[in-house]
PDB file of N, CA and C in Angstrom:
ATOM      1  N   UNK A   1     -56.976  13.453  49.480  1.00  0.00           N
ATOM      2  CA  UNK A   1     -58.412  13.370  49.630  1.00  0.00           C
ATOM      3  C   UNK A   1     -58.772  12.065  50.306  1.00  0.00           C
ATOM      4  N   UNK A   2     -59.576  12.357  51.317  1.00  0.00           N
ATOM      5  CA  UNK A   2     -60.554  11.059  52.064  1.00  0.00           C
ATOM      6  C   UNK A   2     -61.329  10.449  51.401  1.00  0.00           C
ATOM      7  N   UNK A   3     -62.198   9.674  51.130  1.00  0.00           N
ATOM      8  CA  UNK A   3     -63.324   9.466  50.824  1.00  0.00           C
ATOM      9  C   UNK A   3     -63.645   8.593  51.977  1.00  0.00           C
ATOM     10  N   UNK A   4     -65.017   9.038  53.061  1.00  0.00           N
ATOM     11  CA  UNK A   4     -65.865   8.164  54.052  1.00  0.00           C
ATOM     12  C   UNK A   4     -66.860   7.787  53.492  1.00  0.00           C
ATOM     13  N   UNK A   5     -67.429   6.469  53.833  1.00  0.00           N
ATOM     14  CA  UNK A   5     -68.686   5.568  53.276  1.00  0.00           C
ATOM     15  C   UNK A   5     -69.546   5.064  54.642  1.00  0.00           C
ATOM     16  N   UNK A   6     -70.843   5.528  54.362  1.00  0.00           N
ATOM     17  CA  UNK A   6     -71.498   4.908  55.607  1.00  0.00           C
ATOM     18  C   UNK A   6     -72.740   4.381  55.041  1.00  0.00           C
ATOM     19  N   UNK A   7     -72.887   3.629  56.079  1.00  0.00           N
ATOM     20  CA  UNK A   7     -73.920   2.701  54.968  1.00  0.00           C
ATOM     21  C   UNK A   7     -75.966   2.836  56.560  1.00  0.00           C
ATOM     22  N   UNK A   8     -76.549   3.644  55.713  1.00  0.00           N
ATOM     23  CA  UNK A   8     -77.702   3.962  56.353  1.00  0.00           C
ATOM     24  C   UNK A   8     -78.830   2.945  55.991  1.00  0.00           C
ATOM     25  N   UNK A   9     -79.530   2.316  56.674  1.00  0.00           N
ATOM     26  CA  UNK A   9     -80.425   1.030  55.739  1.00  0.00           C
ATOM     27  C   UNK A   9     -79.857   0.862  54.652  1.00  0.00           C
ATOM     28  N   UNK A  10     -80.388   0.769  53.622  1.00  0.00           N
ATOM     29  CA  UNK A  10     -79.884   0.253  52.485  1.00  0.00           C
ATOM     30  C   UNK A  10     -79.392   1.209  51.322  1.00  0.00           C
ATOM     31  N   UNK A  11     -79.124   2.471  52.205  1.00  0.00           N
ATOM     32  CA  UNK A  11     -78.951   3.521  51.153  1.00  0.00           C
ATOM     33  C   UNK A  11     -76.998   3.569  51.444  1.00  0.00           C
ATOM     34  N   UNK A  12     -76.025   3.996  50.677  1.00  0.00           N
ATOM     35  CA  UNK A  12     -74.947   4.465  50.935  1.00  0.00           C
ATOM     36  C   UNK A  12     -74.294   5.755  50.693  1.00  0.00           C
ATOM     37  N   UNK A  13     -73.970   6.361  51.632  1.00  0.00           N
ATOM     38  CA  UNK A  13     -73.453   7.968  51.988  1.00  0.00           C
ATOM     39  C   UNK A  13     -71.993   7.671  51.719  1.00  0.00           C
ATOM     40  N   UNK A  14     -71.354   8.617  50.546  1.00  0.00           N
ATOM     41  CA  UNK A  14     -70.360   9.022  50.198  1.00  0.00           C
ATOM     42  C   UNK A  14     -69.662  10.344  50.636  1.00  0.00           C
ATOM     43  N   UNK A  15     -68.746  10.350  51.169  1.00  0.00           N
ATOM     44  CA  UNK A  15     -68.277  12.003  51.959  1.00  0.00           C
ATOM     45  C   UNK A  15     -67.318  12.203  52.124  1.00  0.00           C
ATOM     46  N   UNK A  16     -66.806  12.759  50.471  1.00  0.00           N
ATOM     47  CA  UNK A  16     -65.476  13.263  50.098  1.00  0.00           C
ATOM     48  C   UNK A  16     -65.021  14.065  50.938  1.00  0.00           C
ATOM     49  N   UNK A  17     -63.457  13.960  51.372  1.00  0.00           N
ATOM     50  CA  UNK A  17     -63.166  15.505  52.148  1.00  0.00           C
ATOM     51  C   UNK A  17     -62.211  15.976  51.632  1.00  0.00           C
ATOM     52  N   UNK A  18     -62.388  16.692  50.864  1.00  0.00           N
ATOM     53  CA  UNK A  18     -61.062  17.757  50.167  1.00  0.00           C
ATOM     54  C   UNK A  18     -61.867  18.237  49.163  1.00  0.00           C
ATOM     55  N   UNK A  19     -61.202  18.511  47.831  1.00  0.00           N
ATOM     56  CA  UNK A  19     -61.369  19.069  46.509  1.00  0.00           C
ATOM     57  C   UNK A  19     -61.572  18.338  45.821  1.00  0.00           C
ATOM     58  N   UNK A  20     -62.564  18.178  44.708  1.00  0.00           N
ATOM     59  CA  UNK A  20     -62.226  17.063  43.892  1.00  0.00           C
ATOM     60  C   UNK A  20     -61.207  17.595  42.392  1.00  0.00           C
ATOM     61  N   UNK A  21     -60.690  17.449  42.443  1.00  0.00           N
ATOM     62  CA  UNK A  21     -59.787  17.940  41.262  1.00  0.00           C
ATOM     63  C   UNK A  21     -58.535  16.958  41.022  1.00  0.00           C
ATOM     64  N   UNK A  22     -58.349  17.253  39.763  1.00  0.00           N
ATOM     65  CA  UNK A  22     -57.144  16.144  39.658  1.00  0.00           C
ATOM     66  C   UNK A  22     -57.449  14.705  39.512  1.00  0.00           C
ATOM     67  N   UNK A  23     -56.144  14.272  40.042  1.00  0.00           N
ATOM     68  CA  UNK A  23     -56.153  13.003  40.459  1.00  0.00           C
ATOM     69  C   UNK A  23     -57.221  12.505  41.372  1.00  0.00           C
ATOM     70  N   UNK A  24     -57.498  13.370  42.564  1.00  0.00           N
ATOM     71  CA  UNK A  24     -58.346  12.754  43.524  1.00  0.00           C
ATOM     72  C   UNK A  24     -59.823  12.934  43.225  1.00  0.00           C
ATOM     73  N   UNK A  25     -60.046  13.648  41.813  1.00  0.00           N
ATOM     74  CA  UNK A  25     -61.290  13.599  41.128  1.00  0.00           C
ATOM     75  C   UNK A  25     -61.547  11.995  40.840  1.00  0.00           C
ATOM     76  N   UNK A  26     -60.731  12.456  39.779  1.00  0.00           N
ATOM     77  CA  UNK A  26     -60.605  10.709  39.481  1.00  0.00           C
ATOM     78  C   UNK A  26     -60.718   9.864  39.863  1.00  0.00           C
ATOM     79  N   UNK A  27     -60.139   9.415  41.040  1.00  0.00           N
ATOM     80  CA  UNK A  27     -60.054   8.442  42.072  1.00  0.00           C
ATOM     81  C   UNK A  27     -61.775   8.688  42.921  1.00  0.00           C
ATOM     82  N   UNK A  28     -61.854   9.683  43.118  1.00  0.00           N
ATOM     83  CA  UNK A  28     -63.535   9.320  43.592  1.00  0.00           C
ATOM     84  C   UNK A  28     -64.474   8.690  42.168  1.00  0.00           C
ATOM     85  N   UNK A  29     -64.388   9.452  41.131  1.00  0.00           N
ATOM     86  CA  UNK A  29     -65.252   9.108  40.301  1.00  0.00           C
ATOM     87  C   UNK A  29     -65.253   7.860  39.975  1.00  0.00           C
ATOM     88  N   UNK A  30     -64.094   7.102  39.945  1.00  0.00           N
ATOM     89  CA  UNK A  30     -63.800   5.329  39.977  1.00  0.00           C
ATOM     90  C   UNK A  30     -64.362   4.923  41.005  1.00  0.00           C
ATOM     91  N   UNK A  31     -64.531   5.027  42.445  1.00  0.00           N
ATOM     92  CA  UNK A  31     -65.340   4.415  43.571  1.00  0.00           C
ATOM     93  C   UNK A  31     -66.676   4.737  43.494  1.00  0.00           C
ATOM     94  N   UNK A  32     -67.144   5.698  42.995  1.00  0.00           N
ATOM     95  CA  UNK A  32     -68.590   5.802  43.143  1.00  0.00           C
ATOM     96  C   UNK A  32     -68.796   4.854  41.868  1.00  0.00           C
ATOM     97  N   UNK A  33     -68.202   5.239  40.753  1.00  0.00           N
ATOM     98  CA  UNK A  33     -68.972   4.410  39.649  1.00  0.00           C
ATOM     99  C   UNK A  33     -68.787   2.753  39.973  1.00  0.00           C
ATOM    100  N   UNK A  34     -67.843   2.591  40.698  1.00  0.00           N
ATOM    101  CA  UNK A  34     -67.816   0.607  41.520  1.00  0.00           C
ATOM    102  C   UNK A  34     -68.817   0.713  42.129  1.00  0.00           C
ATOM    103  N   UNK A  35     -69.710   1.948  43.149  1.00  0.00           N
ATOM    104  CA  UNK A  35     -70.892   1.130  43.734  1.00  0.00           C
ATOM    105  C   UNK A  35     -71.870   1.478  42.831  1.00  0.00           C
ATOM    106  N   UNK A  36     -71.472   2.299  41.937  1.00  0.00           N
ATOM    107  CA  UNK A  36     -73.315   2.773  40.973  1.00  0.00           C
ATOM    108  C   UNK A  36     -73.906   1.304  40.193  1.00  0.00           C
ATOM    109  N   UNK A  37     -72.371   0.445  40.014  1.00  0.00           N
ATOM    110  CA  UNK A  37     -72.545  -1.056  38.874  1.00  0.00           C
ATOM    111  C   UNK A  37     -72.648  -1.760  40.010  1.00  0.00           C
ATOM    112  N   UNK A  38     -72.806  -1.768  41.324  1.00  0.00           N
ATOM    113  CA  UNK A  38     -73.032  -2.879  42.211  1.00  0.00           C
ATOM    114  C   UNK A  38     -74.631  -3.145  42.384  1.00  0.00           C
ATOM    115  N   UNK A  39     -75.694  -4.416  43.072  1.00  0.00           N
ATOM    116  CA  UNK A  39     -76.506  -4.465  42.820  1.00  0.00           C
ATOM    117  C   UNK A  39     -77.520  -3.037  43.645  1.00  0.00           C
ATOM    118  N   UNK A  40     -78.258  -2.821  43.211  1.00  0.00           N
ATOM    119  CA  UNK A  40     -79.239  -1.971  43.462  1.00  0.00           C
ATOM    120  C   UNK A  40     -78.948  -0.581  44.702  1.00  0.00           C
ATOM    121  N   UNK A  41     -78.056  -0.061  43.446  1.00  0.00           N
ATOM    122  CA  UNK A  41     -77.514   1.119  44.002  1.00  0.00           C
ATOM    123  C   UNK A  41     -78.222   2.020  44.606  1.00  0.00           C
ATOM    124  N   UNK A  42     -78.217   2.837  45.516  1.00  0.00           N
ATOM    125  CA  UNK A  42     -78.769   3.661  46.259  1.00  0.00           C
ATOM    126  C   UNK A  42     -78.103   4.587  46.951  1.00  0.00           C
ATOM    127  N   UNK A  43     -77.536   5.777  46.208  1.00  0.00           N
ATOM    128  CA  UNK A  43     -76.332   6.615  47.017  1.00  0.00           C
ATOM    129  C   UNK A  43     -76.517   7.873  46.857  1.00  0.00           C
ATOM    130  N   UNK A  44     -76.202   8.492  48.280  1.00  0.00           N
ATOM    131  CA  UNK A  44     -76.062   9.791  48.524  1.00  0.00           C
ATOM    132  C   UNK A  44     -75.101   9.826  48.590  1.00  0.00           C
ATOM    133  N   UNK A  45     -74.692  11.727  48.278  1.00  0.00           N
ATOM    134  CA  UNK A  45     -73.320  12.084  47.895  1.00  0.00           C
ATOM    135  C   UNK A  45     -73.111  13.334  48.863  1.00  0.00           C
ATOM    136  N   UNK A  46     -72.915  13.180  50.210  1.00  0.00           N
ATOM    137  CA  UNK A  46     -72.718  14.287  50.844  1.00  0.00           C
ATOM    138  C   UNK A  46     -71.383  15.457  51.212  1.00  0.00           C
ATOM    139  N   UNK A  47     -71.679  16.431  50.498  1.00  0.00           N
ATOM    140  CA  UNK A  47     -70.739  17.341  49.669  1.00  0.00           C
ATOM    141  C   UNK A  47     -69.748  18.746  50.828  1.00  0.00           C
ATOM    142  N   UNK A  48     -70.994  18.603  52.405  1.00  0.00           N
ATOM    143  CA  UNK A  48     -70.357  19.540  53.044  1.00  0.00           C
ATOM    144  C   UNK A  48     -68.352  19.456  52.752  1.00  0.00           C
ATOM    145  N   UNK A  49     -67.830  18.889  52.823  1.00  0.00           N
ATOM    146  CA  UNK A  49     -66.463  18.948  52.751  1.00  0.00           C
ATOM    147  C   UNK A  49     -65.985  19.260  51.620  1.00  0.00           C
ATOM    148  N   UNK A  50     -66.609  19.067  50.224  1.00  0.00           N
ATOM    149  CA  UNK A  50     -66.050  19.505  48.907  1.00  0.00           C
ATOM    150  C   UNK A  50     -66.272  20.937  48.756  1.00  0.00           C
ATOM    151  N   UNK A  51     -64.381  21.572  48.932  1.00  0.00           N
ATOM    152  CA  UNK A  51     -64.872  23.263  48.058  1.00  0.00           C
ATOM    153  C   UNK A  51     -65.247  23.046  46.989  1.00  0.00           C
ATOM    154  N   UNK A  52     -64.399  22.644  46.022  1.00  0.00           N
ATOM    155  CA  UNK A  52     -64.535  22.744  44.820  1.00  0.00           C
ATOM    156  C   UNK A  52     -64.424  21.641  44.044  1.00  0.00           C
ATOM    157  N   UNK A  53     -65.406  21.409  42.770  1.00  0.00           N
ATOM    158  CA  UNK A  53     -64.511  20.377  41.823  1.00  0.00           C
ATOM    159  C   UNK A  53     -64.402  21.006  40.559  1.00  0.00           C
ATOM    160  N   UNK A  54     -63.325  19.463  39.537  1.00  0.00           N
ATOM    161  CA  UNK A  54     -63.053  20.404  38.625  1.00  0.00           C
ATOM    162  C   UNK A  54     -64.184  19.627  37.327  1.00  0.00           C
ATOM    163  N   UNK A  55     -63.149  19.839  36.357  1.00  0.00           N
ATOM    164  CA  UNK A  55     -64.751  18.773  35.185  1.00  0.00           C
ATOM    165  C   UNK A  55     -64.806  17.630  34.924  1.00  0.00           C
ATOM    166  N   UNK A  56     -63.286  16.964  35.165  1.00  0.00           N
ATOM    167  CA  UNK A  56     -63.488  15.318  35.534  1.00  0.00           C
ATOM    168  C   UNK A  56     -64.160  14.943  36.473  1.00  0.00           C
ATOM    169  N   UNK A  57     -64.492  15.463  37.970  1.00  0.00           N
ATOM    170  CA  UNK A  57     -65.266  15.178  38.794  1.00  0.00           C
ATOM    171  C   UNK A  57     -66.441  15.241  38.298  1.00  0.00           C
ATOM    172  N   UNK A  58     -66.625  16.620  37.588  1.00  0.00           N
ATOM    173  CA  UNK A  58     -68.108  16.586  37.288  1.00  0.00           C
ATOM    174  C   UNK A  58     -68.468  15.620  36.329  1.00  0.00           C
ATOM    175  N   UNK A  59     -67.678  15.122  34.951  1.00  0.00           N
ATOM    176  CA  UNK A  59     -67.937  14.009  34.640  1.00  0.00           C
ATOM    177  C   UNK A  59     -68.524  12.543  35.064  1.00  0.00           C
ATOM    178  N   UNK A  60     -67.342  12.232  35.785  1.00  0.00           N
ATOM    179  CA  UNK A  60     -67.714  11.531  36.716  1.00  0.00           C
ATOM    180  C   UNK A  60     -69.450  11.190  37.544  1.00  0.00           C
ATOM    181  N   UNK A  61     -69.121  12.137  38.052  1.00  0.00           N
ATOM    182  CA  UNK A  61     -70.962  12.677  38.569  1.00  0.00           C
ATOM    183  C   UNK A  61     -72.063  12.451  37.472  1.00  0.00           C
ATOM    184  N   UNK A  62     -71.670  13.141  36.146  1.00  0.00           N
ATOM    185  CA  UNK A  62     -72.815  13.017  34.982  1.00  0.00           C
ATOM    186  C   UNK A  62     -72.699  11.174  34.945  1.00  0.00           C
ATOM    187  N   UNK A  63     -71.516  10.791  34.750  1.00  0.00           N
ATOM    188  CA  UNK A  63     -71.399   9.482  34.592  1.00  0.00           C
ATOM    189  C   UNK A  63     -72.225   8.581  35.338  1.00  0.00           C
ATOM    190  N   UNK A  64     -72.079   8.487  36.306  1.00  0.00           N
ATOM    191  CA  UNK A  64     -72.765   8.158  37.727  1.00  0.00           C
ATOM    192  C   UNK A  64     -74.475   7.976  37.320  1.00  0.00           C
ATOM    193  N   UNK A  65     -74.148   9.874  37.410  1.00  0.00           N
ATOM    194  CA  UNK A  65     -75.894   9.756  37.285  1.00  0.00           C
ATOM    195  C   UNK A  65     -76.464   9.249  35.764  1.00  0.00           C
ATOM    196  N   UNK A  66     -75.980   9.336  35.107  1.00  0.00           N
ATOM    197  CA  UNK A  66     -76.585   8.546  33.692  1.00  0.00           C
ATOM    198  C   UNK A  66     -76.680   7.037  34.103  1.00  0.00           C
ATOM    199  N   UNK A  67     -75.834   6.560  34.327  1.00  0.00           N
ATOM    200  CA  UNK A  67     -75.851   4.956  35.161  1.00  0.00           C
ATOM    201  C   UNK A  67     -76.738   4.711  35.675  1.00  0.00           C
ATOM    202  N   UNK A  68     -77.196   5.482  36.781  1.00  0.00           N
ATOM    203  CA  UNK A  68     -78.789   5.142  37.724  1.00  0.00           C
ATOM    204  C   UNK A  68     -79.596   5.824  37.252  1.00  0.00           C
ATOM    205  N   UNK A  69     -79.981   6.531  36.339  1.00  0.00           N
ATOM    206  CA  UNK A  69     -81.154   6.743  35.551  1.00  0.00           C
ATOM    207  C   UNK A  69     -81.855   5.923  35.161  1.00  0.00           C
ATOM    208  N   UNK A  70     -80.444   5.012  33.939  1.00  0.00           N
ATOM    209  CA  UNK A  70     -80.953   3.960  33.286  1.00  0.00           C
ATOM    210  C   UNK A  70     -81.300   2.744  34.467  1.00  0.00           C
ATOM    211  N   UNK A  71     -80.480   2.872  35.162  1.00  0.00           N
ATOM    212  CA  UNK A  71     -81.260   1.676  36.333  1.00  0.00           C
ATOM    213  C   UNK A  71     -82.486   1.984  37.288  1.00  0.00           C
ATOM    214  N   UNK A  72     -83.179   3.155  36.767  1.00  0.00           N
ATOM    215  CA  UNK A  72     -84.443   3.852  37.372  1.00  0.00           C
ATOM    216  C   UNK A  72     -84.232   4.092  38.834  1.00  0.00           C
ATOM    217  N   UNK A  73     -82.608   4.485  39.529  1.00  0.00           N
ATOM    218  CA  UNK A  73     -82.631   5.464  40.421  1.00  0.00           C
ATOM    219  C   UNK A  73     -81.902   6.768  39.983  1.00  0.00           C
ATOM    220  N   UNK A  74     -81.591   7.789  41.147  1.00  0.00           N
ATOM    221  CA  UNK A  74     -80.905   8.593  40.782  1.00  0.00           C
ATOM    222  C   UNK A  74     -79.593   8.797  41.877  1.00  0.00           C
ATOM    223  N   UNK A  75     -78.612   9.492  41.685  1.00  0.00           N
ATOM    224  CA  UNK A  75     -77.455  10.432  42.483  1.00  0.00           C
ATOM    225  C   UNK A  75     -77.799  11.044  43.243  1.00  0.00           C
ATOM    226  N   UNK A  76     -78.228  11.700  44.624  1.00  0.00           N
ATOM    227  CA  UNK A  76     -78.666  12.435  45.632  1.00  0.00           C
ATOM    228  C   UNK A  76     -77.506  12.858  45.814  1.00  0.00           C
ATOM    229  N   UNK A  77     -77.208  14.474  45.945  1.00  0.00           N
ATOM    230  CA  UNK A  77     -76.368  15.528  46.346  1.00  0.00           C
ATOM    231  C   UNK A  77     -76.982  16.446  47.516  1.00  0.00           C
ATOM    232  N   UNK A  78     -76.810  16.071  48.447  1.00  0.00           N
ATOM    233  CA  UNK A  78     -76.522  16.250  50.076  1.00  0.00           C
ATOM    234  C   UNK A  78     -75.638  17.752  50.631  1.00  0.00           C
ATOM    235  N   UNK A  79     -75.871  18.887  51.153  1.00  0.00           N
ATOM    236  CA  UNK A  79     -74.862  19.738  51.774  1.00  0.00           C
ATOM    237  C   UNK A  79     -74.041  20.169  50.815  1.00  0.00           C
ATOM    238  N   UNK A  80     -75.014  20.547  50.071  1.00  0.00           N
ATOM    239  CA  UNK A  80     -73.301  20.696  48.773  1.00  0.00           C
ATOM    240  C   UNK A  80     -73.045  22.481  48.993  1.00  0.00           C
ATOM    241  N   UNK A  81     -71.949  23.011  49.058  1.00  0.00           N
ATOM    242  CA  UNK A  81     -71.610  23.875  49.679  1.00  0.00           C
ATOM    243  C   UNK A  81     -71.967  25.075  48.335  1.00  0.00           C
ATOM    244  N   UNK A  82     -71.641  26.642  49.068  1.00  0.00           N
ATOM    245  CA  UNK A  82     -71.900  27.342  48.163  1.00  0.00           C
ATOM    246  C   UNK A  82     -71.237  27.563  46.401  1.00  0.00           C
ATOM    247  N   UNK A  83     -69.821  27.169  46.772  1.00  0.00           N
ATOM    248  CA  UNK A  83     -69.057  27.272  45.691  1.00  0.00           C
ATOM    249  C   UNK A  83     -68.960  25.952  45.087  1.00  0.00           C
ATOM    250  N   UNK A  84     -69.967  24.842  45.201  1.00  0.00           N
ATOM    251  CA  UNK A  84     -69.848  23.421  44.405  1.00  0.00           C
ATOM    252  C   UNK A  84     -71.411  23.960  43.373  1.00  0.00           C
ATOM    253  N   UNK A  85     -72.139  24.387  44.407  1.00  0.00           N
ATOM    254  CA  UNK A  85     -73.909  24.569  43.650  1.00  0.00           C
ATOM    255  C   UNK A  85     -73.390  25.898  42.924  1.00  0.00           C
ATOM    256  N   UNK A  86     -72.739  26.778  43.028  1.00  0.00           N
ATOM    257  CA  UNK A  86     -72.485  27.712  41.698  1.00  0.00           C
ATOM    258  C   UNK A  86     -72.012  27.253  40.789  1.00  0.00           C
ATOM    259  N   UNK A  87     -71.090  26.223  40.915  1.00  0.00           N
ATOM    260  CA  UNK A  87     -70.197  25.233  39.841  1.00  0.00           C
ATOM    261  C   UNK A  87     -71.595  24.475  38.720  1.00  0.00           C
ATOM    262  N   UNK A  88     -72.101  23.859  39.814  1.00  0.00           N
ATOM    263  CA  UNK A  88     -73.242  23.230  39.087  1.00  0.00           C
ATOM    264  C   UNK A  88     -74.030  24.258  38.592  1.00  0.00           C
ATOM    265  N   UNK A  89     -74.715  25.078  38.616  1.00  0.00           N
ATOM    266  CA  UNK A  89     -75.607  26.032  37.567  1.00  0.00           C
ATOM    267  C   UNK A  89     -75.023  26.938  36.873  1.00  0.00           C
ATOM    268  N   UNK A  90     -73.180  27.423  36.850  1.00  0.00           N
ATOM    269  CA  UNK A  90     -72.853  27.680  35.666  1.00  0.00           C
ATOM    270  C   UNK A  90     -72.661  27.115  34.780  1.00  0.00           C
ATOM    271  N   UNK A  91     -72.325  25.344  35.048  1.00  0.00           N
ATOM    272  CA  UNK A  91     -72.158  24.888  33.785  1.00  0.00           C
ATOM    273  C   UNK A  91     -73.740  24.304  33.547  1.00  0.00           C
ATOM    274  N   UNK A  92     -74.730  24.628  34.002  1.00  0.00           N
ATOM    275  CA  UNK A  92     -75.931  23.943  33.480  1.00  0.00           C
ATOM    276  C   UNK A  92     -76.056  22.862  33.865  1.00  0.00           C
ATOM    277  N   UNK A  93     -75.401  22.139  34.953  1.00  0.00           N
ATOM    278  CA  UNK A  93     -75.651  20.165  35.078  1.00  0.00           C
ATOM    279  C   UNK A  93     -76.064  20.503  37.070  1.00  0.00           C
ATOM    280  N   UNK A  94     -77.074  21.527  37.169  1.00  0.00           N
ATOM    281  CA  UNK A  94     -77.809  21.453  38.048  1.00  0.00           C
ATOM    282  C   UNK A  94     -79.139  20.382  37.917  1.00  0.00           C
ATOM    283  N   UNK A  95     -79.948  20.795  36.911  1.00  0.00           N
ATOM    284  CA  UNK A  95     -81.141  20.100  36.778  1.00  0.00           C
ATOM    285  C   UNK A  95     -81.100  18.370  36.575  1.00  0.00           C
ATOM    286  N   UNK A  96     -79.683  18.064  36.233  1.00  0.00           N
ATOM    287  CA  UNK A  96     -79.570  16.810  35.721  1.00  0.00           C
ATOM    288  C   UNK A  96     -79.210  15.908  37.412  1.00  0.00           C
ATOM    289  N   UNK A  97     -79.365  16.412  39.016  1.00  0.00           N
ATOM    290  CA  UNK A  97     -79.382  16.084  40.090  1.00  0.00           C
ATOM    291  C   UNK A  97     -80.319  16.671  40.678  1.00  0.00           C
ATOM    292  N   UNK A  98     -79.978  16.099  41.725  1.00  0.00           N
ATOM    293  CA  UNK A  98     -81.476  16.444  42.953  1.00  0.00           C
ATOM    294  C   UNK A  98     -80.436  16.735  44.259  1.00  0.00           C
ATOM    295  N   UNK A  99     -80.809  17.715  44.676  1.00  0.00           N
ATOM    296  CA  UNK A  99     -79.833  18.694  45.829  1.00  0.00           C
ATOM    297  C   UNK A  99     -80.762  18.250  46.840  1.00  0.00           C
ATOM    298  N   UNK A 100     -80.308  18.124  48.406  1.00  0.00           N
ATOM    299  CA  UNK A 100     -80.736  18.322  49.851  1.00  0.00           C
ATOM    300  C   UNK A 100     -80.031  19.336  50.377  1.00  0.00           C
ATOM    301  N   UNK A 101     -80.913  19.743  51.600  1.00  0.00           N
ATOM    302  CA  UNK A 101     -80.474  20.552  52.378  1.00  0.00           C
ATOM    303  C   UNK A 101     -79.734  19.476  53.305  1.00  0.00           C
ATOM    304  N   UNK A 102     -80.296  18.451  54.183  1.00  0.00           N
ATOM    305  CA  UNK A 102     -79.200  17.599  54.475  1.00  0.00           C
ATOM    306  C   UNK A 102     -79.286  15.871  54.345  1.00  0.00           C
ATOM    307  N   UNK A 103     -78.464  15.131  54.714  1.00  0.00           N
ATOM    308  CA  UNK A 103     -78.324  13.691  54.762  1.00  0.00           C
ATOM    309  C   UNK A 103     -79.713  13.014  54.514  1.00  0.00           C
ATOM    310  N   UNK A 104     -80.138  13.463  56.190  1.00  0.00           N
ATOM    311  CA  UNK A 104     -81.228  12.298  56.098  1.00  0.00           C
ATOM    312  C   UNK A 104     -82.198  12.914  55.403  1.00  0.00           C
ATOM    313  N   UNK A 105     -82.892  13.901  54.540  1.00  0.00           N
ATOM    314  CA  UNK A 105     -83.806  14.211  53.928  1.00  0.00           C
ATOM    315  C   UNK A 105     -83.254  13.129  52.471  1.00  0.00           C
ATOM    316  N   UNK A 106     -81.634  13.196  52.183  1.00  0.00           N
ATOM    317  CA  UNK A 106     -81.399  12.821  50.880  1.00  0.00           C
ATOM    318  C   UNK A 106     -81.989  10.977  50.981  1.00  0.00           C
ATOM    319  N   UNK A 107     -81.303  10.760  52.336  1.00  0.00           N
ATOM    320  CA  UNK A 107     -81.891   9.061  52.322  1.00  0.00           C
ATOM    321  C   UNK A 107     -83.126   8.772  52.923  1.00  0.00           C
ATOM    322  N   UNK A 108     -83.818   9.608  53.057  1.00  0.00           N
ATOM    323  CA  UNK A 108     -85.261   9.652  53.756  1.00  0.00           C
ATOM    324  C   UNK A 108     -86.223   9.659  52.016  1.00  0.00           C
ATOM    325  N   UNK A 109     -85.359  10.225  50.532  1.00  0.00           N
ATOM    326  CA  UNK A 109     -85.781  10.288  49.329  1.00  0.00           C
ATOM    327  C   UNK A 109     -86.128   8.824  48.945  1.00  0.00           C
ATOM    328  N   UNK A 110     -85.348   7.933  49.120  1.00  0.00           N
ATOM    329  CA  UNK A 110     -85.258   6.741  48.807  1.00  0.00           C
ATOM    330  C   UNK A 110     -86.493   6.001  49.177  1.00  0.00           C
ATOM    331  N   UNK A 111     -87.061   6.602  50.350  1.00  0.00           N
ATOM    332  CA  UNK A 111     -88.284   5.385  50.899  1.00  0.00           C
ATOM    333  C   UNK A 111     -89.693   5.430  50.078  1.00  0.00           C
TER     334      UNK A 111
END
């Protein structure tokens, strides 16, 4: 698994490319949660490349987003493909994110 980082004004785009499962769940969920504790986080999570994840990823993600709640932002989920957004509303941890159709609408949220 890749993980690309681009950094748009002051917002930062995350853009896993593979699966998140496993190990390479893991390993993303450790880099996002290093920038969620950095100062005044602001991140989109753009998903076109993720088929699937498994529930450590999704952990991860809940993790994340509980983190910037309490810091009064949130997780933006970007392009997330058909079989990631079924993932998310069977297990119910749809409502607990905010979905885009694409990028810049997710960092266009921020302003």
């Amino acid at each position: 698994m890749k993980i690309e980082q681009q950094q748009v004004g002051t917002v930062d785009v995350f853009t896993p490319i593979g699966p998140l499962v496993d190990q390479d769940g893991e390993t993303f969920s450790k880099a996002l949660l290093t920038r969620v504790k950095s100062p005044n986080p602001r991140i989109v999570l753009a998903m076109q490349e993720v088929p699937y994840v498994d529930s450590n990823a999704l952990e991860g993600l809940l993790t994340a987003t509980d983190e910037l709640n309490e810091r009064a932002s949130s997780l933006k989920l970007a392009t997330v493909t058909p079989t990631c957004r079924e993932i998310f509303e069977l297990t119910g941890l749809s409502p607990r994110f905010r979905f885009f159709k694409d990028v810049q609408d997710a960092v266009k949220s921020f302003l």
